[in-house]
C-alpha atoms as a PDB file:
ATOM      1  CA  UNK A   1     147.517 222.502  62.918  1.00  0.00           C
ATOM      2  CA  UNK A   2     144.880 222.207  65.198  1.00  0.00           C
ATOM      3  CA  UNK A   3     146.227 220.609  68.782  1.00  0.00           C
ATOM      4  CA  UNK A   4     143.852 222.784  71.215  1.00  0.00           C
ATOM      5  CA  UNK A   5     140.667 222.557  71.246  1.00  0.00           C
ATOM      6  CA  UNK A   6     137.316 223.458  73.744  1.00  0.00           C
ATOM      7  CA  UNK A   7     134.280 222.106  75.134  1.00  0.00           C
ATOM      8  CA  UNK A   8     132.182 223.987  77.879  1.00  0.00           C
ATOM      9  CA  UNK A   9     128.936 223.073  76.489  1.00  0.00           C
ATOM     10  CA  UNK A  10     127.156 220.434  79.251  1.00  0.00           C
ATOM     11  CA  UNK A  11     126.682 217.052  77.563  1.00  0.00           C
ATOM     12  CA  UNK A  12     122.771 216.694  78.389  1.00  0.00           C
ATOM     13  CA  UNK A  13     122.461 220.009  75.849  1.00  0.00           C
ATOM     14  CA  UNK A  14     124.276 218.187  73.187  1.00  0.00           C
ATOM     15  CA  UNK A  15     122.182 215.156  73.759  1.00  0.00           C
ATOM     16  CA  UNK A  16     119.201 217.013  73.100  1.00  0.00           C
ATOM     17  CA  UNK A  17     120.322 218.598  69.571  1.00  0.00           C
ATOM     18  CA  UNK A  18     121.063 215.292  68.413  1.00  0.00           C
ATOM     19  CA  UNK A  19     118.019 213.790  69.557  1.00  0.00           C
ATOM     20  CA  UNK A  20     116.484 216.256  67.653  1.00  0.00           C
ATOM     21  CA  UNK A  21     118.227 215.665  64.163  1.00  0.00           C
ATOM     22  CA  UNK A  22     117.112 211.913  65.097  1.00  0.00           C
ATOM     23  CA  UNK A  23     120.142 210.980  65.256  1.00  0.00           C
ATOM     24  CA  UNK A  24     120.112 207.765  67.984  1.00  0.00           C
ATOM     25  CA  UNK A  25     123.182 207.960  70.453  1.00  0.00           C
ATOM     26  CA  UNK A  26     123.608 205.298  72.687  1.00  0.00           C
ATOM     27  CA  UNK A  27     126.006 205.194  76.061  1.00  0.00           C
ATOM     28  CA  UNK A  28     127.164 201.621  76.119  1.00  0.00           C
ATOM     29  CA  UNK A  29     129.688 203.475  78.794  1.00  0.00           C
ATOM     30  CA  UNK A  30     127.002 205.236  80.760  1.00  0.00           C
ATOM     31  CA  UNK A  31     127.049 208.789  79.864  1.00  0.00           C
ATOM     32  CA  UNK A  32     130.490 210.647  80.290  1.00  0.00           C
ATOM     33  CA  UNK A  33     131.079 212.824  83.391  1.00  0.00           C
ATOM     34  CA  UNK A  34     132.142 215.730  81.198  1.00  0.00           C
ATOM     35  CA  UNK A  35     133.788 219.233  82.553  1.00  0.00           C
ATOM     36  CA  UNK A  36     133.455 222.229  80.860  1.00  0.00           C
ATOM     37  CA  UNK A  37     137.145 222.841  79.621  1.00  0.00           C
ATOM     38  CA  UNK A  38     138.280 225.674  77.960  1.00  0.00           C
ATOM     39  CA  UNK A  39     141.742 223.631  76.223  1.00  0.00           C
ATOM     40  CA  UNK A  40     141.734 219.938  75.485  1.00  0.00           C
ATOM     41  CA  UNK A  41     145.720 219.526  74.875  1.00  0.00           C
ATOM     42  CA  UNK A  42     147.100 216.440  72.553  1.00  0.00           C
ATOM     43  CA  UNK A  43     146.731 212.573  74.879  1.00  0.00           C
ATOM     44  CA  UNK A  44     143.712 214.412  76.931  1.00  0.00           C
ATOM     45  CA  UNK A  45     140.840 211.905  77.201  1.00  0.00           C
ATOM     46  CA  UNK A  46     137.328 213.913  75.545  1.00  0.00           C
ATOM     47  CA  UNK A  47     133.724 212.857  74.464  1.00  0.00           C
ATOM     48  CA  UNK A  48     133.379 211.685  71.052  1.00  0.00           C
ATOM     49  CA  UNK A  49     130.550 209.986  69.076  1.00  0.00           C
ATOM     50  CA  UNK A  50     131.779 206.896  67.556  1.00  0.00           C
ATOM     51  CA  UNK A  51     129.636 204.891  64.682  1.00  0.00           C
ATOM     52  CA  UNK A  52     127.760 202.183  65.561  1.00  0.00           C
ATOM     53  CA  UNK A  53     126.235 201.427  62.082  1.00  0.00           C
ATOM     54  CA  UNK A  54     123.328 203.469  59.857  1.00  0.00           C
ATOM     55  CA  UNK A  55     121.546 203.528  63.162  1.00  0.00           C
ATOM     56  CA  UNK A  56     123.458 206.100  64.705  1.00  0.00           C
ATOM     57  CA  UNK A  57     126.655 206.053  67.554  1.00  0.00           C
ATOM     58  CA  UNK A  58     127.893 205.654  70.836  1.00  0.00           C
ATOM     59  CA  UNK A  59     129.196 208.584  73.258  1.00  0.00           C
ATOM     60  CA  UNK A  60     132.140 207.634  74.589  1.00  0.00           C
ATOM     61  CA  UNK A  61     135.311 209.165  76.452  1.00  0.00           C
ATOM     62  CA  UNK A  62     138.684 208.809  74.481  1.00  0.00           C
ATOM     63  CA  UNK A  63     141.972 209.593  74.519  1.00  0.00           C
ATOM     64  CA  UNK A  64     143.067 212.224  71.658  1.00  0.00           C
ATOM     65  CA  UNK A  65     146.148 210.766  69.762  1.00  0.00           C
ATOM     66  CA  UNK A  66     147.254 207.428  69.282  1.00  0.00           C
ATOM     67  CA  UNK A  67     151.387 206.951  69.237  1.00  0.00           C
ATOM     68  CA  UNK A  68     152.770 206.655  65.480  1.00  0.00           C
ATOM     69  CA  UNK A  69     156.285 206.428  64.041  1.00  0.00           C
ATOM     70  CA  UNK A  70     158.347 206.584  67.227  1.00  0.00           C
ATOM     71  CA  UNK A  71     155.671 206.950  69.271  1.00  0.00           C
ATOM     72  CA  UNK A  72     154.890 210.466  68.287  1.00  0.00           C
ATOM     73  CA  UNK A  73     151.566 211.281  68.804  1.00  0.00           C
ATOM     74  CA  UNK A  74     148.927 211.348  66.160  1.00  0.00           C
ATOM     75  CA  UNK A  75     146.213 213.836  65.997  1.00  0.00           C
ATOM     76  CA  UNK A  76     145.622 215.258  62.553  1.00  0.00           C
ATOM     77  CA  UNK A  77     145.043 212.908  59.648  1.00  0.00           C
ATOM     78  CA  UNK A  78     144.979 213.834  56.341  1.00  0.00           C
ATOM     79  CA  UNK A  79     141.616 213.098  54.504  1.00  0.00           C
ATOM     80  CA  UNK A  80     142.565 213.915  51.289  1.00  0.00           C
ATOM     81  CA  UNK A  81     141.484 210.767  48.955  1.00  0.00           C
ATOM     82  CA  UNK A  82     140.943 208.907  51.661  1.00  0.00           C
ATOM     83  CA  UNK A  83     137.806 206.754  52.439  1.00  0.00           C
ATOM     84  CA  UNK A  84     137.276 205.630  55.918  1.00  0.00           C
ATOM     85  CA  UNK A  85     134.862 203.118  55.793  1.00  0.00           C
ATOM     86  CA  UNK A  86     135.013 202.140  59.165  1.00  0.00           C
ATOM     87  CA  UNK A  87     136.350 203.968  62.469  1.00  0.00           C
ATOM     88  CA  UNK A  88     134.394 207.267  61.897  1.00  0.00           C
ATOM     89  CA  UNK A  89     133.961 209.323  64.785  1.00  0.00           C
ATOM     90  CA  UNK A  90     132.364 212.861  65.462  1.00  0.00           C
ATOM     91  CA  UNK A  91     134.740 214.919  68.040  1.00  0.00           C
ATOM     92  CA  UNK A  92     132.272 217.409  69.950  1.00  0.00           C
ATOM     93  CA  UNK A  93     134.138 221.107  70.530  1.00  0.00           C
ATOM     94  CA  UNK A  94     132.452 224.605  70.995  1.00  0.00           C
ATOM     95  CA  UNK A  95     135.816 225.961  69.304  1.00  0.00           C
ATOM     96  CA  UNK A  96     139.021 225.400  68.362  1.00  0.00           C
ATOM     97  CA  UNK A  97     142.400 226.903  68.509  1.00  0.00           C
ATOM     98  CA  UNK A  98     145.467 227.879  66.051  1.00  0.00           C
ATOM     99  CA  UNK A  99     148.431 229.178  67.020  1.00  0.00           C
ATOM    100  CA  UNK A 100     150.414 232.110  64.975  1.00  0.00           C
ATOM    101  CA  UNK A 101     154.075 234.113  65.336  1.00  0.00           C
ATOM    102  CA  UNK A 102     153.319 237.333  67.085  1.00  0.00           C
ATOM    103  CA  UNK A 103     153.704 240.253  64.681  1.00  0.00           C
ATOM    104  CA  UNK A 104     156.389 241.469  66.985  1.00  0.00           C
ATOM    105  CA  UNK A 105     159.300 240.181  67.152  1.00  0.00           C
ATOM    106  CA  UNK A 106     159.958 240.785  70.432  1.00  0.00           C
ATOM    107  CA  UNK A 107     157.055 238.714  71.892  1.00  0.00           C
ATOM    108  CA  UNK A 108     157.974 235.409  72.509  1.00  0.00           C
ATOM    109  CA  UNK A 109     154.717 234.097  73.017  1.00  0.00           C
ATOM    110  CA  UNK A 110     152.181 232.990  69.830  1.00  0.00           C
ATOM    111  CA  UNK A 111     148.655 234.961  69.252  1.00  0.00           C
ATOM    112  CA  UNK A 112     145.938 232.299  70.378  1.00  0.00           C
ATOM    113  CA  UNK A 113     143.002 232.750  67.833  1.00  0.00           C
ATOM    114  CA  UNK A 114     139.615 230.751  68.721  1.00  0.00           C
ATOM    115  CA  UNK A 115     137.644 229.608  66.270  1.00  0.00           C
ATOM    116  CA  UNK A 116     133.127 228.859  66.608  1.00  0.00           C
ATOM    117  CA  UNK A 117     130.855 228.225  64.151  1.00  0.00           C
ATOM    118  CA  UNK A 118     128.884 231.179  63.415  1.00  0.00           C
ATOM    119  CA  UNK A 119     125.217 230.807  64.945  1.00  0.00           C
ATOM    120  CA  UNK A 120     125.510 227.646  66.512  1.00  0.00           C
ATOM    121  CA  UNK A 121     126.814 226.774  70.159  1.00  0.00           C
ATOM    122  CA  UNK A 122     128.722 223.432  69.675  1.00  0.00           C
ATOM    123  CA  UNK A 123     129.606 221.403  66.377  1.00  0.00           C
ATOM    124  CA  UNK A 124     131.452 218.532  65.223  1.00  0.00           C
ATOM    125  CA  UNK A 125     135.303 217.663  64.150  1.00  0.00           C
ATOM    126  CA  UNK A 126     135.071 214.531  61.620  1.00  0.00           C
ATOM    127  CA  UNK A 127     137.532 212.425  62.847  1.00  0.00           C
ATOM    128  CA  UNK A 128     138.741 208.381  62.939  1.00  0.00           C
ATOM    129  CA  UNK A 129     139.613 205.871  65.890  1.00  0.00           C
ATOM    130  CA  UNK A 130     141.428 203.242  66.471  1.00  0.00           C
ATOM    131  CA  UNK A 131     143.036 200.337  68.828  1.00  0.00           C
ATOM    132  CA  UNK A 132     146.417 201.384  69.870  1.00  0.00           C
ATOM    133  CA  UNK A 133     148.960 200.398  72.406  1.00  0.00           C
ATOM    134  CA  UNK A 134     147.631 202.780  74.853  1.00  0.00           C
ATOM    135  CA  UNK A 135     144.073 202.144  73.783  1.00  0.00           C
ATOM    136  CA  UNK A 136     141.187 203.300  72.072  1.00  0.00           C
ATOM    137  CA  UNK A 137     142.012 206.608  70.424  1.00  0.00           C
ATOM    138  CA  UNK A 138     141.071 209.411  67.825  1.00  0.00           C
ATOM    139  CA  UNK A 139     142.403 211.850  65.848  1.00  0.00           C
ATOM    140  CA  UNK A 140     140.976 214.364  64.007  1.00  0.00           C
ATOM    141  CA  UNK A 141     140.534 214.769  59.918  1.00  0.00           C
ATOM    142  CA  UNK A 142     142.505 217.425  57.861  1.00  0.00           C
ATOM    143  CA  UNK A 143     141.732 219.028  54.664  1.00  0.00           C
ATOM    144  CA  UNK A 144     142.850 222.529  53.080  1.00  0.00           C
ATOM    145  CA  UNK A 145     141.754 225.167  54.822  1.00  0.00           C
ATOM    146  CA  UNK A 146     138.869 227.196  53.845  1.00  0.00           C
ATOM    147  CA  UNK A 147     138.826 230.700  53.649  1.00  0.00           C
ATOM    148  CA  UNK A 148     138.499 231.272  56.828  1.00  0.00           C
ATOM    149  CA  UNK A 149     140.860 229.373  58.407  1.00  0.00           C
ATOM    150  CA  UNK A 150     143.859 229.919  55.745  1.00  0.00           C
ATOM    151  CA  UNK A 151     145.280 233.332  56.996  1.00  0.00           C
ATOM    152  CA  UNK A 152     146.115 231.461  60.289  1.00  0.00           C
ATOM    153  CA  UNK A 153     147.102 227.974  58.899  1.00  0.00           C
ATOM    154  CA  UNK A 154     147.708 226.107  55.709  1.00  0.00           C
ATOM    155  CA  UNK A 155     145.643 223.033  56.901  1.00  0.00           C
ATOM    156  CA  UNK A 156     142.263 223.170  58.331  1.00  0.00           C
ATOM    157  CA  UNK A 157     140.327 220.130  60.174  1.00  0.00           C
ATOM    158  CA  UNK A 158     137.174 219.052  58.916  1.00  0.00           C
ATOM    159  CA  UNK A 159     134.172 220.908  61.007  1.00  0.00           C
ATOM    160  CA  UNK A 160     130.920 219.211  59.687  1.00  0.00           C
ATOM    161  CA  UNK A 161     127.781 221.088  59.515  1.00  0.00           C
ATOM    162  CA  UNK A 162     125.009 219.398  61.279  1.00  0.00           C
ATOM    163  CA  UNK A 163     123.464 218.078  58.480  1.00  0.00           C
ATOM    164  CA  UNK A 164     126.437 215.478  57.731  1.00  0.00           C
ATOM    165  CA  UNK A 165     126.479 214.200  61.354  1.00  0.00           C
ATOM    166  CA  UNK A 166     124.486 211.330  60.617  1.00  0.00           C
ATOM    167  CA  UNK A 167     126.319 211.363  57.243  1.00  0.00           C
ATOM    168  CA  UNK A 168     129.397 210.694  58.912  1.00  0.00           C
ATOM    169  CA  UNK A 169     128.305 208.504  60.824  1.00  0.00           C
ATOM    170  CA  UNK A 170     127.349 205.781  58.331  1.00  0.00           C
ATOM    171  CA  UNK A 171     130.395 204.592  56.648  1.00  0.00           C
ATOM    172  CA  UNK A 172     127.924 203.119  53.936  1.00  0.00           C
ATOM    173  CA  UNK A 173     128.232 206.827  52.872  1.00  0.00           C
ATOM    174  CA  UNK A 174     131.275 208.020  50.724  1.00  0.00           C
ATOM    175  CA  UNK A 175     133.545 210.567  52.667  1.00  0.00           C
ATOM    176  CA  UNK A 176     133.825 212.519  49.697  1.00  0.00           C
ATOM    177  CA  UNK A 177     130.151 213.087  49.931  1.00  0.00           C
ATOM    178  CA  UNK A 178     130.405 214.417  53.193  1.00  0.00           C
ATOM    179  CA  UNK A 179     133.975 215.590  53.981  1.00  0.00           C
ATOM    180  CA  UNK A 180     134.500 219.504  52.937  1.00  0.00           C
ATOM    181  CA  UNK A 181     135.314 223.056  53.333  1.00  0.00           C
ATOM    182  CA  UNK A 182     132.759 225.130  55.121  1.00  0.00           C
ATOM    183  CA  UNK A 183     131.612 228.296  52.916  1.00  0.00           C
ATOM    184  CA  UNK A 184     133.627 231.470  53.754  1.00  0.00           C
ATOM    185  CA  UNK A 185     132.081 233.022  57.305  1.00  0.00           C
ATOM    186  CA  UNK A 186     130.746 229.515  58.606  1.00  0.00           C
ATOM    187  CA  UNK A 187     133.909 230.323  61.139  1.00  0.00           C
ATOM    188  CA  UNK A 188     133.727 233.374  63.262  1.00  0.00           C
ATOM    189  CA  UNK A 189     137.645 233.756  64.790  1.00  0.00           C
ATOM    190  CA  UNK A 190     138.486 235.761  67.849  1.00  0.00           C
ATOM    191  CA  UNK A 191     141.696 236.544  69.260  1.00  0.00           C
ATOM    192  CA  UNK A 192     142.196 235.065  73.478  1.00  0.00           C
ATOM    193  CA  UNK A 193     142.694 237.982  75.111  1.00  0.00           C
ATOM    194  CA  UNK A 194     145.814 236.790  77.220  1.00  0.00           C
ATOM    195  CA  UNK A 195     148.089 235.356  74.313  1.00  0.00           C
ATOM    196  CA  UNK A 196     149.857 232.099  75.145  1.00  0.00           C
ATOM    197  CA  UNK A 197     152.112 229.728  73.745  1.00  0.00           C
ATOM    198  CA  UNK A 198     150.996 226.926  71.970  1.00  0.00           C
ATOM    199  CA  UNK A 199     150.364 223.925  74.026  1.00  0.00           C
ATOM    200  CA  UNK A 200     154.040 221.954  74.669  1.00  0.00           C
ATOM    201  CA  UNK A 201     154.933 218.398  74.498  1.00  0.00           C
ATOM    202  CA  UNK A 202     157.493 216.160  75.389  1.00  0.00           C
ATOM    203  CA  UNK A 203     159.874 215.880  72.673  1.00  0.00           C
ATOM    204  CA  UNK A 204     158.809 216.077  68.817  1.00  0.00           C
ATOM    205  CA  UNK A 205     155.276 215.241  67.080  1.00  0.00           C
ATOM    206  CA  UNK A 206     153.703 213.937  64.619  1.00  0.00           C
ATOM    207  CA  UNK A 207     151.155 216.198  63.410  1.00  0.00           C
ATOM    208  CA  UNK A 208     149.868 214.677  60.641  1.00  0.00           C
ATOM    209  CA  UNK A 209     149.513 211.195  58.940  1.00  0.00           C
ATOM    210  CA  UNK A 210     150.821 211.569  54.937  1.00  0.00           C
END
C-alpha cells in the first residue's frame, strides 16, 4: 500500500493548470511554502486541495494520517461502496511509491518502484479529511488496483484524471461517478535506482480502514 509518495513540482505551476480547468482554488491559509520533496513518509504535513463546495477548494498544508484504533496511523481508506459526501480532498503528487521483496533472497532491502502518470507532470490522489486529536488530517482513497499497479500490489489508490478534479471536488457528485481504475498504461512505473527499504515507523500500522 501506498505510504511514500513525491512532490517536486513548484506550487505556482500547479496553480496555473487548475486555473486553467477553471477550477477556483482559494488560500484561506495564504499559499503553502512548499519544497520540492522527493518522499512524503506517513504523519508528514503536504499540500492538499480540500472542497469548499461546487465552487471549487482551498490549498492547504496537512498532516498525512490521522491516529485510528490504538493510535495507529491511518493513511489508506478503502473506497469501495463508500460515498463521501463531505471531507473530499485532492492530494497533489508527481508520483508515488510501492514497495516489493527483492527477487533475491539475499537482499535485505525492498525494490522501490515509482509510479507517474503517463504525459502529464503532476496529478491528483482522491482522498478524505478529517478533525483528529492531532488535527486536521487526510488519508488517501483505495480501490483494486488496475493493471498497472497489480504486479506490485493488490490495492491501488485512487489517481484521478484531471477531468474528475472538479468532480471530486463537489460532494453533490456521486463517488461512484468519479472514483475508478485508470485504463491500463495511464501509469508509467520505474524502478529508483538505489533500492531502499520501505519507509519505517514506530511500532505497527494501520494501513487501511475496512
Amino acid at each position: 500500500m501506498c505510504n511514500d509518495y513525491r512532490l517536486e513540482v513548484s506550487i505556482a505551476s500547479i496553480m496555473e493548470d487548475f486555473e486553467e480547468l477553471e477550477i477556483a482554488i482559494d488560500v484561506p491559509e495564504g499559499t503553502p511554502n512548499v519544497q520540492a520533496r522527493s518522499d512524503i513518509m506517513i504523519t508528514d504535513v503536504a499540500p492538499i486541495v480540500r472542497s469548499a463546495g461546487a465552487s471549487g477548494g482551498e490549498l492547504v498544508n496537512r498532516r498525512w494520517s490521522w491516529p485510528g484504533a490504538h493510535g495507529k496511523p491511518v493513511y489508506n481508506f478503502r473506497a469501495d461502496g463508500r460515498e463521501f459526501r463531505s471531507k473530499r480532498c485532492l492530494i497533489l503528487a508527481d508520483g508515488f511509491y510501492e514497495f516489493t521483496k527483492p527477487k533475491d533472497p539475499k537482499q535485505k532491502r525492498k525494490d522501490k518502484w515509482l509510479f507517474t502518470f503517463a504525459g502529464r507532470s503532476w496529478f491528483c490522489i482522491a482522498g478524505i479529511w478529517r478533525e483528529s486529536p492531532v488535527g486536521e488530517a487526510f488519508s488517501m482513497l483505495t480501490l483494486e488496483p488496475g493493471n498497472d499497479v497489480a504486479p506490485y500490489h493488490d490495492r491501488g489508490i485512487v489517481v484521478l484524471p484531471p477531468d474528475r478534479w472538479a468532480q471530486w471536488l463537489n460532494g453533490d457528485v456521486p463517488a461512484q461517478d468519479v472514483l475508478g481504475i485508470l485504463p491500463t498504461g495511464s501509469l508509467e512505473v520505474t524502478q529508483v535506482i538505489a533500492p531502499t527499504e520501505a519507509p519505517a515507523l514506530a511500532g505497527p500500522v494501520q494501513r487501511e480502514l475496512l
